[in-house]
N, C-alpha and C. Protein backbone atom coordinates (compact mmCIF):
# COMPACT_ATOMS: atom_id res chain seq x y z
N UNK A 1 49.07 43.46 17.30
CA UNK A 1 47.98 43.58 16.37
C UNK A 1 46.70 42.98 16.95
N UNK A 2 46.72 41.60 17.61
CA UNK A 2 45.48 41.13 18.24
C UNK A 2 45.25 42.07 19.17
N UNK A 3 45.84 42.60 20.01
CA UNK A 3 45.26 43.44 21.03
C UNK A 3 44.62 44.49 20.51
N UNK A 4 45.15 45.49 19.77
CA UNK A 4 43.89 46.10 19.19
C UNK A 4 42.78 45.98 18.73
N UNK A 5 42.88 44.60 17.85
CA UNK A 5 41.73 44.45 17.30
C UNK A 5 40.51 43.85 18.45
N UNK A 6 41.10 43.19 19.69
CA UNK A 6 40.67 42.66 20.09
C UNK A 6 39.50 44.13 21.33
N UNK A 7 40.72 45.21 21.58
CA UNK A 7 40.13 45.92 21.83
C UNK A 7 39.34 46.58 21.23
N UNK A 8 39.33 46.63 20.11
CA UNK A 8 38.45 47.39 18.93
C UNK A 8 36.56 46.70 18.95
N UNK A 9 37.22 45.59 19.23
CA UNK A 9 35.62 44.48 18.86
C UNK A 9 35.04 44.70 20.69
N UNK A 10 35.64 45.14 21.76
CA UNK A 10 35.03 45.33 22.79
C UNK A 10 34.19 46.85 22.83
N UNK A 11 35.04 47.80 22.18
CA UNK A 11 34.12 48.85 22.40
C UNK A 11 32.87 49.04 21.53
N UNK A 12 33.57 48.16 19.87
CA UNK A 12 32.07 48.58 19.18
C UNK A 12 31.08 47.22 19.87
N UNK A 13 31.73 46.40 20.42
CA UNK A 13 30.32 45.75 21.35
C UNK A 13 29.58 46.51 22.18
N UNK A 14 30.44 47.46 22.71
CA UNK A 14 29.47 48.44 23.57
C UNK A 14 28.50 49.12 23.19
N UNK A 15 28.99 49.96 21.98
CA UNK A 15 28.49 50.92 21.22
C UNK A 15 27.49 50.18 20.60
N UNK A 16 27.14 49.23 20.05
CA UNK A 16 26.26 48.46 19.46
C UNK A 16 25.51 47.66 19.99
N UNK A 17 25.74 47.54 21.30
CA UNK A 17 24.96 46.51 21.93
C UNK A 17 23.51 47.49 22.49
N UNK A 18 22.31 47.05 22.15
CA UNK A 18 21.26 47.88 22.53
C UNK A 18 19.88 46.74 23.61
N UNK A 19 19.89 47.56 24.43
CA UNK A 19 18.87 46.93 25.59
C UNK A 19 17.62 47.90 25.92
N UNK A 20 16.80 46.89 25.68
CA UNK A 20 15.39 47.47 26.02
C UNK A 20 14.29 46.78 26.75
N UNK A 21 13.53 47.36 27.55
CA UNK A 21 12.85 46.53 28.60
C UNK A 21 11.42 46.88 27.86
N UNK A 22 10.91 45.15 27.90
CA UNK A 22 9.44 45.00 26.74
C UNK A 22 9.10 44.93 27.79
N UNK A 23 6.95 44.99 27.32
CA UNK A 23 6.18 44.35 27.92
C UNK A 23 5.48 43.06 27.30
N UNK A 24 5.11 42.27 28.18
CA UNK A 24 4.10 41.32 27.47
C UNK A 24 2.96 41.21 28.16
N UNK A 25 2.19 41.39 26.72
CA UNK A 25 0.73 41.66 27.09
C UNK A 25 -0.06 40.05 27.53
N UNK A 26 -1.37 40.53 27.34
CA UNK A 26 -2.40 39.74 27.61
C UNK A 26 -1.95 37.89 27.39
N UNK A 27 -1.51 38.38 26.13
CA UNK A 27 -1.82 37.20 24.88
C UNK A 27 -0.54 36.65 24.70
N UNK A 28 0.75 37.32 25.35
CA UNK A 28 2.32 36.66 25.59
C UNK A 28 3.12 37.28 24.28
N UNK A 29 2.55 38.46 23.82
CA UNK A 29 3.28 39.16 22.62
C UNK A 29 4.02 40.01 22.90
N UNK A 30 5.41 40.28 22.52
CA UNK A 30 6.38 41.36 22.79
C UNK A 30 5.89 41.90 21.65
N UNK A 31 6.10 43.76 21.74
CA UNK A 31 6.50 44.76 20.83
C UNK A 31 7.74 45.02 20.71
N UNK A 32 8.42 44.85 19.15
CA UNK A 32 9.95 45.59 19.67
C UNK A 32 9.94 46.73 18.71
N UNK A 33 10.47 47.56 19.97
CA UNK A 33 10.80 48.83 19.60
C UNK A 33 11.39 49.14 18.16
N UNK A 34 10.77 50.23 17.42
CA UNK A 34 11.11 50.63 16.04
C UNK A 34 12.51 50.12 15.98
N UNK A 35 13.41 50.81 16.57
CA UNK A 35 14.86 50.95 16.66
C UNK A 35 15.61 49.44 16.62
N UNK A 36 14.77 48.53 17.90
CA UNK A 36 15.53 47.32 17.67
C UNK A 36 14.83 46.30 16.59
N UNK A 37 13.77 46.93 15.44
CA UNK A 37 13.33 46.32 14.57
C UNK A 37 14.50 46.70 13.39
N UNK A 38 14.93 48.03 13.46
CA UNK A 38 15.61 48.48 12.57
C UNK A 38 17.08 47.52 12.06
N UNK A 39 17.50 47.78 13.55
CA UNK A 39 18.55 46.98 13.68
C UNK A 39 18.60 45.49 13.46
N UNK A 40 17.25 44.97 13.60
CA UNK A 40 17.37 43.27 12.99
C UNK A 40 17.02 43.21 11.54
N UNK A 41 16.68 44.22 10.88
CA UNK A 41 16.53 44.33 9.45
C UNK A 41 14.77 44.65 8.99
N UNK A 42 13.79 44.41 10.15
CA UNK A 42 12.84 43.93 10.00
C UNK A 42 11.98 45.26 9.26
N UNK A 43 11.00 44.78 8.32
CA UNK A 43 10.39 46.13 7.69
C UNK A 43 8.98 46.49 8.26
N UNK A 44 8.77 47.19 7.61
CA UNK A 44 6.73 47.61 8.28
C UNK A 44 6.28 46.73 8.09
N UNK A 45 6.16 45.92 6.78
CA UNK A 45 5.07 44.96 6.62
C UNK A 45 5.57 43.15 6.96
N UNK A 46 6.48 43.66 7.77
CA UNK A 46 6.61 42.18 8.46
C UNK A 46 8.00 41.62 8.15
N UNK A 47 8.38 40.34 8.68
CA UNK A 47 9.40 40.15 8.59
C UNK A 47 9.44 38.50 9.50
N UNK A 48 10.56 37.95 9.50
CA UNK A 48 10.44 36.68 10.33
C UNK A 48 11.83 36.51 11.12
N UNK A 49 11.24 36.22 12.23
CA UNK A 49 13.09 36.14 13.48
C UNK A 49 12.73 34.75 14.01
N UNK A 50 14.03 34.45 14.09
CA UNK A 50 14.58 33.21 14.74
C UNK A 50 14.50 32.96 16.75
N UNK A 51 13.71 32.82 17.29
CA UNK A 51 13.96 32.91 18.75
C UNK A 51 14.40 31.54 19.56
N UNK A 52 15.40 31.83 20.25
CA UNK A 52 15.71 30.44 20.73
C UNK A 52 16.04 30.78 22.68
N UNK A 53 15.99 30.10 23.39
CA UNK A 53 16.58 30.09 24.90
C UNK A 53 17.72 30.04 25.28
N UNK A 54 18.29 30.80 25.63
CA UNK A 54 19.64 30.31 26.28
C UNK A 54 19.34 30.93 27.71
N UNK A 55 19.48 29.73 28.25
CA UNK A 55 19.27 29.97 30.12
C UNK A 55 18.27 30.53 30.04
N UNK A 56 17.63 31.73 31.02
CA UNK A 56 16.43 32.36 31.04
C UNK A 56 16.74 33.77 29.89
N UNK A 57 17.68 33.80 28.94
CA UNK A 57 17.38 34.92 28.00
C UNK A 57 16.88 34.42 26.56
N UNK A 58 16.14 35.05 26.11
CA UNK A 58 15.45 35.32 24.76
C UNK A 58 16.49 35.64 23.95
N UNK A 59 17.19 34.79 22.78
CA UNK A 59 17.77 35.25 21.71
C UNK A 59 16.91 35.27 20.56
N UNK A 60 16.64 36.70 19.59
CA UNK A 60 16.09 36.77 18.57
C UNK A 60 17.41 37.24 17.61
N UNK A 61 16.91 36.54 16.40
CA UNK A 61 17.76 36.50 15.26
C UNK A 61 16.87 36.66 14.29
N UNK A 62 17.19 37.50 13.03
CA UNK A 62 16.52 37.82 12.06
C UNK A 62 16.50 36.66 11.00
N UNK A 63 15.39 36.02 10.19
CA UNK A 63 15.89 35.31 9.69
C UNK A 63 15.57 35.49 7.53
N UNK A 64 16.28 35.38 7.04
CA UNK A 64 16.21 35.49 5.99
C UNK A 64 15.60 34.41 5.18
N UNK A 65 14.35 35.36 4.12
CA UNK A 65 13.28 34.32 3.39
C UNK A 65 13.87 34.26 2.03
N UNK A 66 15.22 35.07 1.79
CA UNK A 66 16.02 34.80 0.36
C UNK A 66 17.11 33.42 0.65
N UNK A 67 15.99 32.35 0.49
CA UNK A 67 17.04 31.62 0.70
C UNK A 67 17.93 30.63 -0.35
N UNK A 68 17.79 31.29 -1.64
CA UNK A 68 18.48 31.24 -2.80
C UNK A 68 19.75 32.21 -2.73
N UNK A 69 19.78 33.09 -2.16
CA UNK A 69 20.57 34.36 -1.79
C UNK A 69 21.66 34.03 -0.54
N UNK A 70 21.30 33.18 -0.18
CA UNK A 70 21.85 32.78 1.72
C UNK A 70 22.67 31.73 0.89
N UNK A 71 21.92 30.59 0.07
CA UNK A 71 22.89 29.93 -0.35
C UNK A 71 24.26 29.99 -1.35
N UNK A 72 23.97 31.57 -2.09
CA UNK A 72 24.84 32.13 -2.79
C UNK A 72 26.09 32.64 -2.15
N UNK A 73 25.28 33.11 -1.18
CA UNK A 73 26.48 34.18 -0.67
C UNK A 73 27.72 32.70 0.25
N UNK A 74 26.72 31.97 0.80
CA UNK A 74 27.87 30.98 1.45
C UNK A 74 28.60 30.14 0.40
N UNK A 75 27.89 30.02 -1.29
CA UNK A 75 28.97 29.16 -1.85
C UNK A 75 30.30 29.84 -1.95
N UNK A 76 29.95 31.12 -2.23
CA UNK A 76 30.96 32.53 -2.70
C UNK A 76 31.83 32.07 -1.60
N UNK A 77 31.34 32.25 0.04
CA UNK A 77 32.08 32.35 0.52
C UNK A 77 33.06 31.19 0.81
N UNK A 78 32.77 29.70 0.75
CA UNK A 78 33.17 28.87 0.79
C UNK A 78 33.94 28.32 -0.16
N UNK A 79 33.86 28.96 -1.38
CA UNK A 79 34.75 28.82 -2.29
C UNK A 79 36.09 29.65 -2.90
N UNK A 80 35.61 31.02 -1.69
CA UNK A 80 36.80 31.69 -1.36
C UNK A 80 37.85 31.52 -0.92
N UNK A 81 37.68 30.63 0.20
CA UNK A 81 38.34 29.79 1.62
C UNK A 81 39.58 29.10 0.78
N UNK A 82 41.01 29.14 0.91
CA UNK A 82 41.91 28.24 0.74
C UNK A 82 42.60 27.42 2.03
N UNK A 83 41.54 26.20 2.33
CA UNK A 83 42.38 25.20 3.14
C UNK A 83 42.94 24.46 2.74
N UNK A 84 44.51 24.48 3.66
CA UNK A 84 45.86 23.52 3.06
C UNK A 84 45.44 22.06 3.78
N UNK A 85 45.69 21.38 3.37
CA UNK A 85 45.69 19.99 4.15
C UNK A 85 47.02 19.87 4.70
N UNK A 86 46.43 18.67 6.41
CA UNK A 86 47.69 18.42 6.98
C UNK A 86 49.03 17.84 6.19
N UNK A 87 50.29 17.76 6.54
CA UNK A 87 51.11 17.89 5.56
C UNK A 87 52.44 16.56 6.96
N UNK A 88 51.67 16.90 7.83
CA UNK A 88 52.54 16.13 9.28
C UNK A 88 52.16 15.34 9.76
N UNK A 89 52.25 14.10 10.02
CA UNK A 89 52.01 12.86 10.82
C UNK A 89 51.21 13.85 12.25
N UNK A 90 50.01 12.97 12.53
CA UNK A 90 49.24 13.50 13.83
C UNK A 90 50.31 12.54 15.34
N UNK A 91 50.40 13.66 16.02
CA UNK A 91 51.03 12.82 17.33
C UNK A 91 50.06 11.59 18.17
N UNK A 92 50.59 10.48 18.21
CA UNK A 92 49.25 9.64 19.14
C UNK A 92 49.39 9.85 20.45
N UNK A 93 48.61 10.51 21.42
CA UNK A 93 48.34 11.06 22.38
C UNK A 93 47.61 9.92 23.65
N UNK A 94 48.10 9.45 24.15
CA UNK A 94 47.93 8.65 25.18
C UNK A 94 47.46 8.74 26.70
N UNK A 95 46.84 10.37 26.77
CA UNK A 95 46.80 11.16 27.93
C UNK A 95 46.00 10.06 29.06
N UNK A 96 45.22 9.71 28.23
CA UNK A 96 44.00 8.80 29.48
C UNK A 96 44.87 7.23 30.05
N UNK A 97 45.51 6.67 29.08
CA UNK A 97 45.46 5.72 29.19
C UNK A 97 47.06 5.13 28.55
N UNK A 98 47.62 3.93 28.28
CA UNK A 98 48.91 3.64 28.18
C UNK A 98 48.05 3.08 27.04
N UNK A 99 48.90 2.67 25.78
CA UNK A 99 48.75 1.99 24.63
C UNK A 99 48.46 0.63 24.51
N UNK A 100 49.51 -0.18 25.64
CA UNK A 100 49.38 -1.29 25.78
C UNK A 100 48.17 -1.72 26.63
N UNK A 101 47.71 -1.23 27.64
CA UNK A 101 46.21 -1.09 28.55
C UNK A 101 45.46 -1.07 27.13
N UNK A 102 45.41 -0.07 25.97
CA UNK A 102 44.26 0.12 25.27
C UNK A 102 44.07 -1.63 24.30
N UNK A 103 45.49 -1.81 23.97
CA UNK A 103 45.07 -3.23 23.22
C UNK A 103 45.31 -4.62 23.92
N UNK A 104 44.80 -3.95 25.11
CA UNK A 104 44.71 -5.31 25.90
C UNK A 104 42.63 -5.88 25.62
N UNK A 105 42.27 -4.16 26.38
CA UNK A 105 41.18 -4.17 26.36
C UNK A 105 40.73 -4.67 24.88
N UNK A 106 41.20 -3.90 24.27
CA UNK A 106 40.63 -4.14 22.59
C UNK A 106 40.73 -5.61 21.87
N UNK A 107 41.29 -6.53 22.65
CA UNK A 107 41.60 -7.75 22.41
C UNK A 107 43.12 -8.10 21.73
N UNK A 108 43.96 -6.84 21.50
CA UNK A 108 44.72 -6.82 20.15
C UNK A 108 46.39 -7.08 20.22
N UNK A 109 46.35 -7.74 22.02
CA UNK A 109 47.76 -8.25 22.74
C UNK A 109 48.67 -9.34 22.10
């Protein structure tokens, strides 16, 4: 079952993934193309995106001014969510170091 799905989410990455080569003008302004305005939601009379750096690429993200609406939809969704609590003793894991080394240091011998 993961493998399909997993293959499923590679091709519509393909199919959905859209690249376009801007210019920037004078003044350091990109135009984006109708198409990749479409696709971030953005309308004729404006709109507001999120831009951040990762390494030397430009990530733009659309960002939403309903933000009475943003907080709705995440209570919905967060109150959908059924998390069980742990139910099992956590293992104490000693990988770095021996127990007795740790409460030596810690004063606690």
């Amino acid at each position: 079952m993961w493998q399909s799905l997993y293959k499923w989410l590679n091709l519509f990455h393909m199919v959905t993934e859209v690249e376009e080569k801007l210019k920037v003008d004078r003044q350091g302004r990109l135009i984006l193309p109708s198409n990749l305005r479409e696709r971030l939601g953005l309308r004729k009379d404006g709109g507001k995106v999120s831009a951040r750096l990762d390494g030397s690429r430009i990530i733009l993200e659309p960002v939403s001014e309903d933000v009475e609406g943003a907080v709705e939809e995440w209570r919905n969704t967060v109150t959908t969510l059924h998390a069980e609590p742990f139910t099992e003793a956590a293992e104490q894991s000693w990988k770095w170091m021996s127990l007795e080394y740790a409460r030596r240091k810690l004063g606690l011998h």
